[in-house]
N, C-alpha and C. Protein backbone atom coordinates (compact mmCIF):
# COMPACT_ATOMS: atom_id res chain seq x y z
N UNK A 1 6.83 71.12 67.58
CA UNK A 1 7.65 70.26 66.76
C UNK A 1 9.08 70.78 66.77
N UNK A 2 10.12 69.68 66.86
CA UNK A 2 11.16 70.37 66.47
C UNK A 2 12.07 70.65 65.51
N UNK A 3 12.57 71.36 65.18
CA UNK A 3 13.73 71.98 63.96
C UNK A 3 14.72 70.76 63.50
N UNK A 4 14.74 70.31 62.36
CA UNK A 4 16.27 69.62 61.93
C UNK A 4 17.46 70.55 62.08
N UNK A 5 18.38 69.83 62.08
CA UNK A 5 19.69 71.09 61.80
C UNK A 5 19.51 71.01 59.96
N UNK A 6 20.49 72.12 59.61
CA UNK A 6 20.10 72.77 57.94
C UNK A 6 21.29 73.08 57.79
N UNK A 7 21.27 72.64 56.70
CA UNK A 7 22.96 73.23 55.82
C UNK A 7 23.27 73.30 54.28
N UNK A 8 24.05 73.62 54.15
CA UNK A 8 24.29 74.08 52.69
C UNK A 8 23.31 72.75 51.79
N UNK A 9 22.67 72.86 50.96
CA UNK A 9 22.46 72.46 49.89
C UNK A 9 20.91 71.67 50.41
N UNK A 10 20.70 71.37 51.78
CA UNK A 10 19.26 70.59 52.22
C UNK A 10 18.40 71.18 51.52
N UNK A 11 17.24 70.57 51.32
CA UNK A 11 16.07 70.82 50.40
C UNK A 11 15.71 70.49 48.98
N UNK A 12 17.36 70.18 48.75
CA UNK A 12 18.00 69.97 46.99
C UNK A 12 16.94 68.53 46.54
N UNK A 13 16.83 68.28 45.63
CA UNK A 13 15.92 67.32 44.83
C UNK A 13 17.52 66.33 45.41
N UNK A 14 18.94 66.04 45.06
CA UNK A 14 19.54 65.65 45.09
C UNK A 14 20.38 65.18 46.31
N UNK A 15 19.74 65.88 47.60
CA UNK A 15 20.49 65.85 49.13
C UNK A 15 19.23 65.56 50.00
N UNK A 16 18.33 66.71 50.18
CA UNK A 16 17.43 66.35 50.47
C UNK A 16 15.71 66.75 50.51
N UNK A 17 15.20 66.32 49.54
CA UNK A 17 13.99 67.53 49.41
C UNK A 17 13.06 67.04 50.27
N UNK A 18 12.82 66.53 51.49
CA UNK A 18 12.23 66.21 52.32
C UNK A 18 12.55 67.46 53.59
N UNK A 19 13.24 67.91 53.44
CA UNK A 19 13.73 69.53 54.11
C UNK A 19 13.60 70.38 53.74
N UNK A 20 12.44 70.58 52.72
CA UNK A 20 12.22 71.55 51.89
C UNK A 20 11.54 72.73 52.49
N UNK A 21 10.46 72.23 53.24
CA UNK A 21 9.50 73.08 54.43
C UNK A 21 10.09 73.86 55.35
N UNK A 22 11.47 72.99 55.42
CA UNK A 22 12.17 73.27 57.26
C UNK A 22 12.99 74.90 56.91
N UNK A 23 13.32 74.41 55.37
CA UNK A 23 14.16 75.66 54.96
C UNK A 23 13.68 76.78 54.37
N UNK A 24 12.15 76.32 53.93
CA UNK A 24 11.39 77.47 53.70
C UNK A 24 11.44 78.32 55.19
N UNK A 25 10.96 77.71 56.03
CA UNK A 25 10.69 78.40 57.64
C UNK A 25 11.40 79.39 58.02
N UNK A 26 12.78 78.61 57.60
CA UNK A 26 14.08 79.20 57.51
C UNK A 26 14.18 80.38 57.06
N UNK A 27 14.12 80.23 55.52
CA UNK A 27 14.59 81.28 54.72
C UNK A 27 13.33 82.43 55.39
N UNK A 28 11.81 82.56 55.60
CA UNK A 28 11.25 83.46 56.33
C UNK A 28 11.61 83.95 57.36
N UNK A 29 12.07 83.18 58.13
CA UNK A 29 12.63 83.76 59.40
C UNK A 29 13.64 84.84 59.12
N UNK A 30 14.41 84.35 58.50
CA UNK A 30 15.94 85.23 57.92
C UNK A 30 15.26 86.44 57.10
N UNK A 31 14.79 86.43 56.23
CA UNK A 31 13.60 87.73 55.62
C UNK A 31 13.44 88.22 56.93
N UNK A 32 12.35 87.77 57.98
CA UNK A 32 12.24 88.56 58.93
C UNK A 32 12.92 89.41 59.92
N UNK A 33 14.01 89.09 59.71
CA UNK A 33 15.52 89.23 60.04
C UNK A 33 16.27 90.36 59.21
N UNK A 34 15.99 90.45 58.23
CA UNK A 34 16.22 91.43 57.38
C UNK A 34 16.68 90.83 56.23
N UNK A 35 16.99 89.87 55.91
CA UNK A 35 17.43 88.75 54.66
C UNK A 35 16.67 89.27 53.51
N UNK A 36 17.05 88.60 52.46
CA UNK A 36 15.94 89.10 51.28
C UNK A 36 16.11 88.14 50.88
N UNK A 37 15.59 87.03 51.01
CA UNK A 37 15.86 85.52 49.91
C UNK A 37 14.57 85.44 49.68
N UNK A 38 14.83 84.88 48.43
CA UNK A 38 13.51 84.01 47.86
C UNK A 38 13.59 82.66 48.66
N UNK A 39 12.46 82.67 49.35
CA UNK A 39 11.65 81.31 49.55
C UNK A 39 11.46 80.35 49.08
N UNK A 40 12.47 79.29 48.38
CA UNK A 40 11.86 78.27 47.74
C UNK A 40 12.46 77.15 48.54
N UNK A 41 12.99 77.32 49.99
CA UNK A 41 13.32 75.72 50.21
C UNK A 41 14.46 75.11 49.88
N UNK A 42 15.15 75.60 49.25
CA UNK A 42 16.80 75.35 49.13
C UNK A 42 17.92 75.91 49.58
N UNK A 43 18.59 75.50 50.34
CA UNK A 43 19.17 75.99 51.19
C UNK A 43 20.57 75.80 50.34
N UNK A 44 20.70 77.39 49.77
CA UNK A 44 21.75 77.54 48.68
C UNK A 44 22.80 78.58 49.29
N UNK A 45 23.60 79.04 48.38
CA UNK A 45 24.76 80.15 48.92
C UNK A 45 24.22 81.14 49.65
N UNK A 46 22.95 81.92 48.82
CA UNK A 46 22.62 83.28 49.74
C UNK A 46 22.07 82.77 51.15
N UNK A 47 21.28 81.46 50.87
CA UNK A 47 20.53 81.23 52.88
C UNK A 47 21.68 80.98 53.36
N UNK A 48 23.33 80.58 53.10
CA UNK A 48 23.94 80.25 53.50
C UNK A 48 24.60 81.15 54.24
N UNK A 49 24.67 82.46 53.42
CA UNK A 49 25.43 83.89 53.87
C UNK A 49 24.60 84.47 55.07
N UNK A 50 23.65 84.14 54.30
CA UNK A 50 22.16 84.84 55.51
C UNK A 50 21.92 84.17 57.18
N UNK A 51 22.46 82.77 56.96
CA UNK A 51 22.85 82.19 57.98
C UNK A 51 24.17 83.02 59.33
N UNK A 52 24.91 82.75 57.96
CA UNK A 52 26.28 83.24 58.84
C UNK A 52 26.26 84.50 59.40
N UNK A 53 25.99 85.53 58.95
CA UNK A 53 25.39 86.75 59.11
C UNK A 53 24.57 87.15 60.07
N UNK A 54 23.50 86.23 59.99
CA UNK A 54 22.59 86.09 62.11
C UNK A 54 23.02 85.41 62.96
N UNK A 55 24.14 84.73 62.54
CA UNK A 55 24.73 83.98 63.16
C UNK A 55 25.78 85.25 64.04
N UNK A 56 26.49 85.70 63.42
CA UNK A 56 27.82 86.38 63.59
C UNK A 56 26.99 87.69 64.18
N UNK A 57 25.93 88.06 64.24
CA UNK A 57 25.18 89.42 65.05
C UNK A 57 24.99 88.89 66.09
N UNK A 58 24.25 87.53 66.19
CA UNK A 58 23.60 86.93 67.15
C UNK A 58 24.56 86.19 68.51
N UNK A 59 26.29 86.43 68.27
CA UNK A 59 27.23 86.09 68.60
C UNK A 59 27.40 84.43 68.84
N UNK A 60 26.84 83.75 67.55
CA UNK A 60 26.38 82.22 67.93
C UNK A 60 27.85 82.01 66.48
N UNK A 61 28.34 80.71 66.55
CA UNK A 61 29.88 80.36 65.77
C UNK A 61 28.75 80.38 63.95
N UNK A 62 29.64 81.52 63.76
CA UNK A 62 28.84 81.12 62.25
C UNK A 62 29.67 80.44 61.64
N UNK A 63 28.75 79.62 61.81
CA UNK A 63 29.44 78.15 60.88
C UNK A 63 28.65 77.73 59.61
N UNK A 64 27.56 78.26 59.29
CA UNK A 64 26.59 78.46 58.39
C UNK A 64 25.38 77.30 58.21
N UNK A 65 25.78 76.65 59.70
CA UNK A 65 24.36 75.24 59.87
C UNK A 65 23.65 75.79 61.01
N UNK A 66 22.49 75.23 60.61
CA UNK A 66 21.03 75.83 61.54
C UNK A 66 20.67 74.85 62.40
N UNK A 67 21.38 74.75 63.58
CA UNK A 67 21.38 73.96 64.69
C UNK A 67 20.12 74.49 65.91
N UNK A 68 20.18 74.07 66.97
CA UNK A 68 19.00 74.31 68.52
C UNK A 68 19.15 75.61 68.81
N UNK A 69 21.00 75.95 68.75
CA UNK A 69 20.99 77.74 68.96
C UNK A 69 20.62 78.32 68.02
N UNK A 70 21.07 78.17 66.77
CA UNK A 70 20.38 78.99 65.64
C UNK A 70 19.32 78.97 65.89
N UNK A 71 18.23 77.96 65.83
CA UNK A 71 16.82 77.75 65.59
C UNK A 71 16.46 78.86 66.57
N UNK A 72 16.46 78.85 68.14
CA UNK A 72 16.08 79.50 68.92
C UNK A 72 16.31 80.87 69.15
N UNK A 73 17.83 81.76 68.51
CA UNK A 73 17.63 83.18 68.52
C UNK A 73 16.81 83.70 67.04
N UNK A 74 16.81 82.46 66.11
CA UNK A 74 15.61 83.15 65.07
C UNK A 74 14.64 83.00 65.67
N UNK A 75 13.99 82.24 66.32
CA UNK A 75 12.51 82.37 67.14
C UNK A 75 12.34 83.10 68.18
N UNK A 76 13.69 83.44 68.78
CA UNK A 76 13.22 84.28 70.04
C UNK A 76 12.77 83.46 70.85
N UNK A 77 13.54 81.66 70.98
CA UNK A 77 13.24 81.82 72.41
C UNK A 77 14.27 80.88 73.15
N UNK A 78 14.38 80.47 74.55
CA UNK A 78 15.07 80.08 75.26
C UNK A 78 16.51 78.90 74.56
N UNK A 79 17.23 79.17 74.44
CA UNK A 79 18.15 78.15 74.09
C UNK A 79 18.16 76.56 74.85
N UNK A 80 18.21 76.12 74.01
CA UNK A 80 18.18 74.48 74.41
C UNK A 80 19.13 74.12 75.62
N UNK A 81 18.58 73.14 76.75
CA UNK A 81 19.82 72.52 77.10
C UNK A 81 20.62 71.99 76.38
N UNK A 82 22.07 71.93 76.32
CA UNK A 82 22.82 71.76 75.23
C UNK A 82 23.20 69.78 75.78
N UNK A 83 23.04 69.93 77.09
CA UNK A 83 23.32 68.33 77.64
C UNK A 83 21.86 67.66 77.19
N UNK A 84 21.13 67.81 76.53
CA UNK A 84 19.74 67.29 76.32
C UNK A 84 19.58 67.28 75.03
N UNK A 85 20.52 67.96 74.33
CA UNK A 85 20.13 68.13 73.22
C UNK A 85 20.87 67.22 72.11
N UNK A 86 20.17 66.81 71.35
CA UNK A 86 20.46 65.43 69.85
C UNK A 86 20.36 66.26 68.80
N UNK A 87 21.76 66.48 68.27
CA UNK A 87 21.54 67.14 66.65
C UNK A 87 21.30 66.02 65.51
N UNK A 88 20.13 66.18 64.92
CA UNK A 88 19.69 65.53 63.60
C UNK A 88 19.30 66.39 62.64
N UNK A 89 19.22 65.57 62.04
CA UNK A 89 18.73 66.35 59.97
C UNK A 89 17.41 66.05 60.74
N UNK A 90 16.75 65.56 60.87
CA UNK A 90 15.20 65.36 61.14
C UNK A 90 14.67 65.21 62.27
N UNK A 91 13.43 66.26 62.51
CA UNK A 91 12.58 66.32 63.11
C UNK A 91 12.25 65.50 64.46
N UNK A 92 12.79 65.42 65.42
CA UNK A 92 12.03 64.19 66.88
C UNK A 92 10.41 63.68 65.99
N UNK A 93 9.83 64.33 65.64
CA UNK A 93 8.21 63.42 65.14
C UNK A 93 8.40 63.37 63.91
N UNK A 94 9.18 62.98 63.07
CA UNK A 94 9.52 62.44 61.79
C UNK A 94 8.80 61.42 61.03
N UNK A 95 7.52 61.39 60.10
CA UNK A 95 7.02 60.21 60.34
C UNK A 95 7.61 59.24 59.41
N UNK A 96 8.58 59.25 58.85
CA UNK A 96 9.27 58.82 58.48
C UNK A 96 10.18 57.64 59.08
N UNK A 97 10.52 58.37 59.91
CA UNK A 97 11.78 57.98 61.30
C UNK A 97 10.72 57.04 62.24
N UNK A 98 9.82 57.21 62.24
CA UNK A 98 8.55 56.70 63.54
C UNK A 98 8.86 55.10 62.82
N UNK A 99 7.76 55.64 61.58
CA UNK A 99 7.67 54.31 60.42
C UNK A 99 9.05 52.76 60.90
N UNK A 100 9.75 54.11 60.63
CA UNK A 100 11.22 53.26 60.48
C UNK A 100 11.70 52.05 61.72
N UNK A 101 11.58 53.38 62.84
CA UNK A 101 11.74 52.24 63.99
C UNK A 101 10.70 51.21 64.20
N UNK A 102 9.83 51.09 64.14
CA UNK A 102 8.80 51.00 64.27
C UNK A 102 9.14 48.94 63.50
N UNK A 103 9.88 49.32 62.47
CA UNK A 103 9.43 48.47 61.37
C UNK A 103 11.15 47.47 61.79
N UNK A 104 11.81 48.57 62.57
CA UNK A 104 12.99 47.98 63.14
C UNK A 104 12.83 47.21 63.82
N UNK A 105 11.48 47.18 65.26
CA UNK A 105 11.64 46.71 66.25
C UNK A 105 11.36 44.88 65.85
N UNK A 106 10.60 44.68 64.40
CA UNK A 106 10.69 43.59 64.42
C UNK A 106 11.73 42.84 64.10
N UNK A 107 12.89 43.43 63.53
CA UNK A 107 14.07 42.46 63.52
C UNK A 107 15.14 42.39 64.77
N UNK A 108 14.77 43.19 66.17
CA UNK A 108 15.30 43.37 67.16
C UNK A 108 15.90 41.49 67.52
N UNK A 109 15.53 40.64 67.67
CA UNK A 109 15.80 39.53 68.03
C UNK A 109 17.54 38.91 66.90
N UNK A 110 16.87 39.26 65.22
CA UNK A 110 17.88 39.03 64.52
C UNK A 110 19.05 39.54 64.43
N UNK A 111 18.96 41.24 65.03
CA UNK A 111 19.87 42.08 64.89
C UNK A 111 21.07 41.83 66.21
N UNK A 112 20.29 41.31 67.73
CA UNK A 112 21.15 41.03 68.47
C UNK A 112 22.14 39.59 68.24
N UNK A 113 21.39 38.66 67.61
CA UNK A 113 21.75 37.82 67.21
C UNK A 113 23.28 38.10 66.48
N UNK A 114 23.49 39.00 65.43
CA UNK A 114 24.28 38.73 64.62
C UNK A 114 25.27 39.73 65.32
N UNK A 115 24.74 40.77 66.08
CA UNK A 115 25.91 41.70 66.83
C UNK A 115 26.62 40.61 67.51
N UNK A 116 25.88 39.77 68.52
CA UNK A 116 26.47 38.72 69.43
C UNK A 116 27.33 38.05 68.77
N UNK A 117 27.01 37.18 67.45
CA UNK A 117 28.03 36.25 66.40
C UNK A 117 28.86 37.04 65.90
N UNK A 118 28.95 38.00 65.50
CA UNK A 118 29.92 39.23 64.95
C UNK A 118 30.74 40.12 65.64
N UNK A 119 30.18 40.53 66.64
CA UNK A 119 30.97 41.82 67.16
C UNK A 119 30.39 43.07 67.03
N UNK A 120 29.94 43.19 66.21
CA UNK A 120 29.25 44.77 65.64
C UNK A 120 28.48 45.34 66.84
N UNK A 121 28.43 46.93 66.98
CA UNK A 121 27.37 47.15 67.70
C UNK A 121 26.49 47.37 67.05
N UNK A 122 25.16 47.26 67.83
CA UNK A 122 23.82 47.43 67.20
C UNK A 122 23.55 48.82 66.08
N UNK A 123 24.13 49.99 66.68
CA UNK A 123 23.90 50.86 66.08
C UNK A 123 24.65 50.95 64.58
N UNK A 124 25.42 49.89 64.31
CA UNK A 124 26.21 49.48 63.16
C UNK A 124 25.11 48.86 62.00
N UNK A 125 24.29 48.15 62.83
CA UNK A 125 23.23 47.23 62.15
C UNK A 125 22.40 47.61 61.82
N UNK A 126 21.87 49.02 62.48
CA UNK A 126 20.56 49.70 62.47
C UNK A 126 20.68 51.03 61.73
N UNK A 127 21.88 51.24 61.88
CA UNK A 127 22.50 52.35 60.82
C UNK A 127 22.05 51.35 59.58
N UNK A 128 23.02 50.82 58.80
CA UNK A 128 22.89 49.92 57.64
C UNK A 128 21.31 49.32 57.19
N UNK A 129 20.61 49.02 57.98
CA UNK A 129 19.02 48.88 57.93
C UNK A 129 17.97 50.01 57.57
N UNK A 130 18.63 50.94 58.16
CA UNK A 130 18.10 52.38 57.83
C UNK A 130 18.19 52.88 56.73
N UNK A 131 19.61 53.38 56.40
CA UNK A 131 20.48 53.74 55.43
C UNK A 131 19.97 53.02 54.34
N UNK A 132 20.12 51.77 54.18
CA UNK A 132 20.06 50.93 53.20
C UNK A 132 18.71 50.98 52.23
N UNK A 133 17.49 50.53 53.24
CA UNK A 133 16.55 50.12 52.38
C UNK A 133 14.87 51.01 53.58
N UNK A 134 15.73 51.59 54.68
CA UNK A 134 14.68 52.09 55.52
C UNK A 134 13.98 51.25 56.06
N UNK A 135 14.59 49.95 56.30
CA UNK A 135 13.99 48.72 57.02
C UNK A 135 13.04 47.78 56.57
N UNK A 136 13.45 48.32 55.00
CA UNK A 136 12.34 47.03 53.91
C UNK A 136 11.45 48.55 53.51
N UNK A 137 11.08 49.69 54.23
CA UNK A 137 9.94 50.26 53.65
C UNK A 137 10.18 50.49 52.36
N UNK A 138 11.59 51.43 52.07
CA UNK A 138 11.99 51.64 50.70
C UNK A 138 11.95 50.69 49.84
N UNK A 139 11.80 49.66 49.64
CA UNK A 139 11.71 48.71 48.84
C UNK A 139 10.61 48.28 47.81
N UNK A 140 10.66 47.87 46.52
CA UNK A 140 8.99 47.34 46.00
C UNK A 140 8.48 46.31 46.95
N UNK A 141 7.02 46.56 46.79
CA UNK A 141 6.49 45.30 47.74
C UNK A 141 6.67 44.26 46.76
N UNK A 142 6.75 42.92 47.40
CA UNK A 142 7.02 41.65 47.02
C UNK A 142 8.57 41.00 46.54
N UNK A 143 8.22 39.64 46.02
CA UNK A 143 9.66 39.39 45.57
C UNK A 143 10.63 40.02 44.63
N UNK A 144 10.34 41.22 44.03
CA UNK A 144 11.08 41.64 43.10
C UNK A 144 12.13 42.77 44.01
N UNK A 145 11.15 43.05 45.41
CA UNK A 145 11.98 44.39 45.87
C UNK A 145 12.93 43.68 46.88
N UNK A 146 12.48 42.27 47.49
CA UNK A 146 12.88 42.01 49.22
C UNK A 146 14.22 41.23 48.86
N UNK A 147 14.02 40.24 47.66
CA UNK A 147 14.93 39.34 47.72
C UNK A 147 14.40 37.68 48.01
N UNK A 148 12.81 38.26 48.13
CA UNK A 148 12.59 36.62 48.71
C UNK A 148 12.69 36.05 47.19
N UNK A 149 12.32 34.70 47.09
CA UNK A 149 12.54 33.93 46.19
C UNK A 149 10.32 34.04 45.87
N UNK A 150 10.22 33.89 44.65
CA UNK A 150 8.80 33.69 44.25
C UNK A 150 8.66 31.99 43.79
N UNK A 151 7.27 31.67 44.17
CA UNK A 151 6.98 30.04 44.09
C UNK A 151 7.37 30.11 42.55
């Protein structure tokens, strides 16, 4: 599986506690490393220092986000192609993200539609679909969440 990138505050009830795991991993690794953080998944000032710090030994830009190079000299292993490589907050098997597209592909017909009448590119549309409502998933089921009209 692969690593999100991580940064100040991920894991937070308020940013993102769906990264809560990624930064636990984290914060162990960095313990293993010689760190002393408590483990709880929030990626606060000290994982932040603790970052920069293996970062700046490890001669990688401490910038204090846990990107493909970070991920890989805490694991000990081969650095990513960097031409191959997609930085995201989440996971390539995200099931979240799966869900999502997934639930995208059925408005694929409407979405070209309105890029074509508009101008927009797609990724304008699919951003906003995402973002918005997660492609209807986030939403209550029925007319109270979608907008349809009830008989």
């Amino acid at each position: 599986m692969g690593h999100p990138v991580l940064r100040l505050f991920d894991g937070s009830d308020n940013t993102s506690p769906e990264l809560r795991e990624d930064v636990r991993a984290l914060q162990t690794l960095l313990n293993q490393d010689g760190a002393s953080l408590t483990v709880d998944g929030i990626f606060g000032r000290d994982t932040e220092s603790a970052v920069r710090r293996f970062q700046n030994e490890h001669g990688l830009a401490d910038d204090g986000i846990v990107g493909p190079l970070t991920w890989s000299a805490l694991m000990g292993t081969p650095s990513p192609d960097p031409t191959k490589t997609f930085l995201t907050t989440f996971p390539v098997d995200d099931p979240s993200l799966t869900a999502q597209l997934a639930k995208a592909t059925e408005f694929k017909a409407f979405i070209e539609s309105a890029c074509a009448q508009t101008g927009f590119q797609t990724a304008l549309i699919g951003g906003i679909g995402s973002r918005e409502s997660h492609w209807g998933l986030a939403l209550p089921a029925g007319p109270a969440g979608t907008g349809d009209f009830a008989q």
